[in-house]
N, C-alpha and C. Protein backbone atom coordinates (compact mmCIF):
# COMPACT_ATOMS: atom_id res chain seq x y z
N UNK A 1 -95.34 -27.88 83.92
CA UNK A 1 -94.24 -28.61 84.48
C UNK A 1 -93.35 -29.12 83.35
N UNK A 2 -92.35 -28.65 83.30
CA UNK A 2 -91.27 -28.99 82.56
C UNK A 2 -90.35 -30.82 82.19
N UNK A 3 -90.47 -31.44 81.50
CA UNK A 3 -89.92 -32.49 81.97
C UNK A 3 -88.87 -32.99 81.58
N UNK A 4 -88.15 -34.08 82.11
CA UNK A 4 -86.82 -33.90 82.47
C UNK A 4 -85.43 -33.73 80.82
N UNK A 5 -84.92 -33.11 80.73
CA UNK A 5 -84.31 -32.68 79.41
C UNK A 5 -85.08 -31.82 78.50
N UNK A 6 -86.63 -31.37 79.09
CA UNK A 6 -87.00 -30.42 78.46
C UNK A 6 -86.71 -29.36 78.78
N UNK A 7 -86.16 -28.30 78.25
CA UNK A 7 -85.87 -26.77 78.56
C UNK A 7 -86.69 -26.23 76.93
N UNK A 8 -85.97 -24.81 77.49
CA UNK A 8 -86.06 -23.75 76.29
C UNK A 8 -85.52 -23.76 75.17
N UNK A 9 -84.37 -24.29 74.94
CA UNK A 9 -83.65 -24.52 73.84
C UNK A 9 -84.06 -25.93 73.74
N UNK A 10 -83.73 -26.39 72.45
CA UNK A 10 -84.57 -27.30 71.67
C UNK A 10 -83.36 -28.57 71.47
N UNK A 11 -82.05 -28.20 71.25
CA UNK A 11 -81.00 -29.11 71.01
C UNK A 11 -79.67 -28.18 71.52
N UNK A 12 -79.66 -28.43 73.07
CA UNK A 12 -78.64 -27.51 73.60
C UNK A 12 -77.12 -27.96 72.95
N UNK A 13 -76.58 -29.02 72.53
CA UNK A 13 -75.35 -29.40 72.00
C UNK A 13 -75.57 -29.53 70.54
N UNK A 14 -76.07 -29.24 69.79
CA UNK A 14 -76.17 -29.11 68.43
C UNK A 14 -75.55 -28.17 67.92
N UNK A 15 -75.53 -26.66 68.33
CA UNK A 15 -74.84 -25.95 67.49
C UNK A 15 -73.58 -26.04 67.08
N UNK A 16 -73.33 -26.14 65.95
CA UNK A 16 -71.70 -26.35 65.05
C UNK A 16 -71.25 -27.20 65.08
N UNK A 17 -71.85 -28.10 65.59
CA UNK A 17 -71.81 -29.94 65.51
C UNK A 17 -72.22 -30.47 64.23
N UNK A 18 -71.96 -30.81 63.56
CA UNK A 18 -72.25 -31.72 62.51
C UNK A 18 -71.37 -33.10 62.55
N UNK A 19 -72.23 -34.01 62.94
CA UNK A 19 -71.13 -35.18 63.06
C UNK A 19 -70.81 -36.28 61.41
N UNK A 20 -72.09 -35.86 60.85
CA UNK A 20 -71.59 -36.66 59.62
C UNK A 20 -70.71 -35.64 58.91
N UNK A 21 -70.34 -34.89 59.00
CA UNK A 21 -69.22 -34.11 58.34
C UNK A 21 -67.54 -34.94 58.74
N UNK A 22 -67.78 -35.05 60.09
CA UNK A 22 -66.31 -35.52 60.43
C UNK A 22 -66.47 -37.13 60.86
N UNK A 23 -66.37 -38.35 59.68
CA UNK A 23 -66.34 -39.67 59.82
C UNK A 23 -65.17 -39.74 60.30
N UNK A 24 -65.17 -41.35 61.35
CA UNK A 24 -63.57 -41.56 61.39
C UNK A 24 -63.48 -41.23 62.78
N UNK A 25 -61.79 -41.31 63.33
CA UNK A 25 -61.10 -40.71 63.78
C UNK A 25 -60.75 -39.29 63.80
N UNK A 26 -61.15 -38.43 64.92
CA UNK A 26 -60.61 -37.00 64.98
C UNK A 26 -58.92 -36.80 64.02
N UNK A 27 -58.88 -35.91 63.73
CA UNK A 27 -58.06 -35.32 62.88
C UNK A 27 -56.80 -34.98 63.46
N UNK A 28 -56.73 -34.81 64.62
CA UNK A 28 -55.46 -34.25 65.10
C UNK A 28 -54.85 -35.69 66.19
N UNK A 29 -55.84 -36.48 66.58
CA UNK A 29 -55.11 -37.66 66.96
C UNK A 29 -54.63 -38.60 65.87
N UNK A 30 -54.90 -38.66 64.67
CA UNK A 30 -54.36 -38.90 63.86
C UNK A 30 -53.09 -39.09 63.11
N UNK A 31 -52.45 -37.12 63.33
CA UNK A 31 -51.61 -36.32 63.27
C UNK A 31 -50.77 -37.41 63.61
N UNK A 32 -50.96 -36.89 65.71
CA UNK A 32 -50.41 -37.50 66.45
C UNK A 32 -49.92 -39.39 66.34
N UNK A 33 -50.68 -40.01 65.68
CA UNK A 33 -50.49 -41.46 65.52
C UNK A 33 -49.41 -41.42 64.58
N UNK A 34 -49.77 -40.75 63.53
CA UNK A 34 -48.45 -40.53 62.30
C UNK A 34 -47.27 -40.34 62.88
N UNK A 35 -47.37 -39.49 63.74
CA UNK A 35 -45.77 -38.96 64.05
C UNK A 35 -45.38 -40.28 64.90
N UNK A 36 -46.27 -40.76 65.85
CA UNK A 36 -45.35 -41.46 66.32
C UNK A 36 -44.81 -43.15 65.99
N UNK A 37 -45.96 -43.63 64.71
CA UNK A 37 -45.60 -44.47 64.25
C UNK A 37 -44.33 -44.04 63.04
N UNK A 38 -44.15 -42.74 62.60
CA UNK A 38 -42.50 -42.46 62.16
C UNK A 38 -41.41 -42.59 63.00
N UNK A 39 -41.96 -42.05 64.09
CA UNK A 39 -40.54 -41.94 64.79
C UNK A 39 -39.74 -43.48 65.19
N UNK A 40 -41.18 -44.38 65.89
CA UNK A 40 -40.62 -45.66 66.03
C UNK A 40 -40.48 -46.45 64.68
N UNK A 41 -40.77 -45.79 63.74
CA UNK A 41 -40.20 -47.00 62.28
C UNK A 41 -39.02 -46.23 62.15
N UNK A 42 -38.36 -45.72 62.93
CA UNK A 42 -36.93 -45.13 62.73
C UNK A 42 -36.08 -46.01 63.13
N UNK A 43 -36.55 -46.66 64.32
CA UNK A 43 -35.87 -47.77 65.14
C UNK A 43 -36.14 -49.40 64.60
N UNK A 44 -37.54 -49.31 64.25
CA UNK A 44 -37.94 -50.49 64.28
C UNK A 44 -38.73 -50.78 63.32
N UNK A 45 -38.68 -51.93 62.03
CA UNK A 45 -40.23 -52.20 61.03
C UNK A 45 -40.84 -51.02 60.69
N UNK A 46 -39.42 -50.28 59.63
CA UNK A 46 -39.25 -48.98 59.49
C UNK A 46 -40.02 -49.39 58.42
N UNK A 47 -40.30 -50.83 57.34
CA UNK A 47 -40.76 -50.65 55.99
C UNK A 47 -42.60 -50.55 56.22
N UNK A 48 -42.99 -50.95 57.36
CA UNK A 48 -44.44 -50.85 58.03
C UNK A 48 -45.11 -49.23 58.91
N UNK A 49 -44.09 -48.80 59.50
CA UNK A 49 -44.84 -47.90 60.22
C UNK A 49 -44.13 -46.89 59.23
N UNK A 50 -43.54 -46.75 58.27
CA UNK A 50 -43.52 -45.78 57.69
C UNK A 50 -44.36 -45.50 56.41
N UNK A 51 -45.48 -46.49 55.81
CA UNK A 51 -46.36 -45.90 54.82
C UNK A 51 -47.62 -46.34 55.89
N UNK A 52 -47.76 -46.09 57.02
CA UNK A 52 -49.09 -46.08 58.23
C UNK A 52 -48.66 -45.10 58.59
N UNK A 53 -47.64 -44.23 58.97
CA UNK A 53 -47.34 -42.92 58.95
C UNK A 53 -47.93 -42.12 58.30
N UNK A 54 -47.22 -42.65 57.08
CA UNK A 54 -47.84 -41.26 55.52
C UNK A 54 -49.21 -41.63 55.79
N UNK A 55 -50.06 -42.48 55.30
CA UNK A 55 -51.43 -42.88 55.70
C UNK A 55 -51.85 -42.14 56.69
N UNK A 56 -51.61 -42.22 57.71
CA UNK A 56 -52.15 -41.38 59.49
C UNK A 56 -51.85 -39.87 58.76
N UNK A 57 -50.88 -39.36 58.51
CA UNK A 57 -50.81 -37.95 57.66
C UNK A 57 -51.52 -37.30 56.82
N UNK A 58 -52.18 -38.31 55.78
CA UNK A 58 -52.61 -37.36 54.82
C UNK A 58 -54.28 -37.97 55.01
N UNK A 59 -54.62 -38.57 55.88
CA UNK A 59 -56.28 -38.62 56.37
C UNK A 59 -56.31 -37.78 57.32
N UNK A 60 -55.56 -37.28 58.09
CA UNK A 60 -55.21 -36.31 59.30
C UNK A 60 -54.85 -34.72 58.56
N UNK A 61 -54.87 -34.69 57.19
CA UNK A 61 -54.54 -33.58 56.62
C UNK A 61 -55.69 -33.10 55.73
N UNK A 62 -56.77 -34.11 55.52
CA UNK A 62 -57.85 -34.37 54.93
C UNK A 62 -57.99 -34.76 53.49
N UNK A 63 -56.78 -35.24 53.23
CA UNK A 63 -56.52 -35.98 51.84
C UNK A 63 -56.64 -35.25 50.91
N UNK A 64 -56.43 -33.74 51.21
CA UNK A 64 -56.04 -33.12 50.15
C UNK A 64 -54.47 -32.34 50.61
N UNK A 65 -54.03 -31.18 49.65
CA UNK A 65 -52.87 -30.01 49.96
C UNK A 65 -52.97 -29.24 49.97
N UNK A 66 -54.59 -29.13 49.65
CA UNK A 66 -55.22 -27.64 50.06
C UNK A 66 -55.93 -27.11 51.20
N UNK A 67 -55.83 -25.86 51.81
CA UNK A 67 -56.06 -25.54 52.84
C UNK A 67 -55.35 -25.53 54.36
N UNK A 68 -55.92 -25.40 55.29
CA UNK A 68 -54.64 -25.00 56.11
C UNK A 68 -54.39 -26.75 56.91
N UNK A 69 -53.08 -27.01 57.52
CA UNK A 69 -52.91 -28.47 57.63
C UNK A 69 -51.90 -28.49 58.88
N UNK A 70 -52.84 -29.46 59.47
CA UNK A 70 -52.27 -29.27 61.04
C UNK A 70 -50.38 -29.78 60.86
N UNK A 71 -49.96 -29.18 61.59
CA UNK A 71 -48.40 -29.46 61.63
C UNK A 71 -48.42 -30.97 62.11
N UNK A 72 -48.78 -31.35 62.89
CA UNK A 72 -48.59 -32.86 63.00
C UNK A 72 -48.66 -33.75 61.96
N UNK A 73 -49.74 -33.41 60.84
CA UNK A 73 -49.89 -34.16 59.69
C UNK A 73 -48.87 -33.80 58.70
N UNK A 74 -49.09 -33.09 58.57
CA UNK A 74 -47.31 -32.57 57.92
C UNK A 74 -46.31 -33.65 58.01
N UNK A 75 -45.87 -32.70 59.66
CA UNK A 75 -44.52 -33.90 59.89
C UNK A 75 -44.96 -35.05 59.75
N UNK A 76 -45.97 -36.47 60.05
CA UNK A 76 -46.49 -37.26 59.84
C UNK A 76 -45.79 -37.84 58.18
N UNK A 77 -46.42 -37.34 57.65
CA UNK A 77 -46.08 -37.35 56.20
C UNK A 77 -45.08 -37.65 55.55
N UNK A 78 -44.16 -36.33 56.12
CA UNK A 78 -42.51 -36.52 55.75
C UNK A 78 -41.65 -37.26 56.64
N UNK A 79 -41.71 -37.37 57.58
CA UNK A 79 -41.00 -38.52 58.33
C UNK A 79 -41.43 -39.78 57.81
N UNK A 80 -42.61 -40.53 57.22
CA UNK A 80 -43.19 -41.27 56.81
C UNK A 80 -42.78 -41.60 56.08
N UNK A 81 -42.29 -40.61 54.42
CA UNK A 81 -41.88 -40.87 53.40
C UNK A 81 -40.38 -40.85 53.41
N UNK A 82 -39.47 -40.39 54.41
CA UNK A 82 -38.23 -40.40 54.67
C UNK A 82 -38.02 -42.12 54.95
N UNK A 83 -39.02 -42.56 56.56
CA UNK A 83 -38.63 -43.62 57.33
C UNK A 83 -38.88 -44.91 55.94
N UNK A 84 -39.57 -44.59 54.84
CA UNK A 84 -40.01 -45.85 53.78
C UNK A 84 -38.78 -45.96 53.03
N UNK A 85 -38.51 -44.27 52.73
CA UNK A 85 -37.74 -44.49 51.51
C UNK A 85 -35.98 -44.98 52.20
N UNK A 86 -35.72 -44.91 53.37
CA UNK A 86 -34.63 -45.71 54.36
C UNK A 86 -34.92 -47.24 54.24
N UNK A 87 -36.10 -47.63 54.74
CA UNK A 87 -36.35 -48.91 54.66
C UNK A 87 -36.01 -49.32 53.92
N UNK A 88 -36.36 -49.05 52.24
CA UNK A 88 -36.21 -49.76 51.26
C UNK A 88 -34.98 -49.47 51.02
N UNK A 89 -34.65 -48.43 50.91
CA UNK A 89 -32.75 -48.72 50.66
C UNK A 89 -32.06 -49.81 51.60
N UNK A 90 -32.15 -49.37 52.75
CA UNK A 90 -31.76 -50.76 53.71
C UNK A 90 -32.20 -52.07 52.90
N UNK A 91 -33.20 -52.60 52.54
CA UNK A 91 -33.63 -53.52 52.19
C UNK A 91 -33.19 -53.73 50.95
N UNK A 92 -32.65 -53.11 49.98
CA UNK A 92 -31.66 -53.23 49.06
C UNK A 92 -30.45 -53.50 49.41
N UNK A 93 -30.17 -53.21 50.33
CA UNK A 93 -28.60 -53.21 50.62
C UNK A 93 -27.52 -52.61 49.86
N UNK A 94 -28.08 -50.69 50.22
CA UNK A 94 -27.31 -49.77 49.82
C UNK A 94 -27.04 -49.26 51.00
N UNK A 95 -27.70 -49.40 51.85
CA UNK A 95 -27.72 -48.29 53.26
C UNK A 95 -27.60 -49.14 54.54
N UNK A 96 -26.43 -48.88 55.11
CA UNK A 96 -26.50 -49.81 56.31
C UNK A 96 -27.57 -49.70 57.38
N UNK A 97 -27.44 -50.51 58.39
CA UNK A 97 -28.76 -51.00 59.56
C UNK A 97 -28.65 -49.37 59.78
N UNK A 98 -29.88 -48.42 60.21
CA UNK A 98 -29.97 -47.54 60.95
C UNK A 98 -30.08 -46.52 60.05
N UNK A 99 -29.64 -46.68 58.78
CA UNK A 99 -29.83 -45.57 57.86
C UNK A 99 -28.81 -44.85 57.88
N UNK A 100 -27.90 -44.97 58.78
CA UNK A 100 -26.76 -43.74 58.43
C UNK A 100 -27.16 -42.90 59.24
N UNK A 101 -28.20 -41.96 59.57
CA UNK A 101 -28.50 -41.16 60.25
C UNK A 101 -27.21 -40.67 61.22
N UNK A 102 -26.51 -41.49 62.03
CA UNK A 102 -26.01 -41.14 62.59
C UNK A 102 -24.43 -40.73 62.66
């Protein structure tokens, strides 16, 4: 008599699982957090969500530039380092409210 979670296979969800490999937050919601804390430091407390951007980007890219790298972390990244380097000009007072952008 078999009992209950015993079968034939020994660790039916184990294969290609390694969880101490991937600490943290999944990798591609990450991405996703980056991008969208750039987009709103476009509008808003552009000098904050734009190096938590780059941050969300390049842990979402795996903190290196090597290998292949999800497009979200990417864009993440460079919108990140765009929305900072606006901030701080704004915050100098070279660049008017909004960045010009428009």
């Amino acid at each position: 008599m078999a009992s209950f979670g015993g079968g034939t296979r020994r660790h039916p969800r184990s294969r290609g699982r390694t969880w101490s490999r991937r600490a943290g937050p999944d990798r591609a919601a990450l991405g996703i957090a980056g991008v969208v804390c750039a987009v709103a430091g476009f509008f808003a407390l552009g000098i904050v969500l734009g190096p938590v951007a780059m941050l969300c980007g390049w842990l979402a890219m795996g903190r290196s530039w090597a290998g292949s790298r999800p497009v979200a972390a990417l864009v993440a990244l460079v919108l990140g380092a765009i929305d900072t380097l606006l901030a701080l000009l704004w915050l100098a007072g070279t660049a008017p409210p909004g960045g010009g952008l428009l």
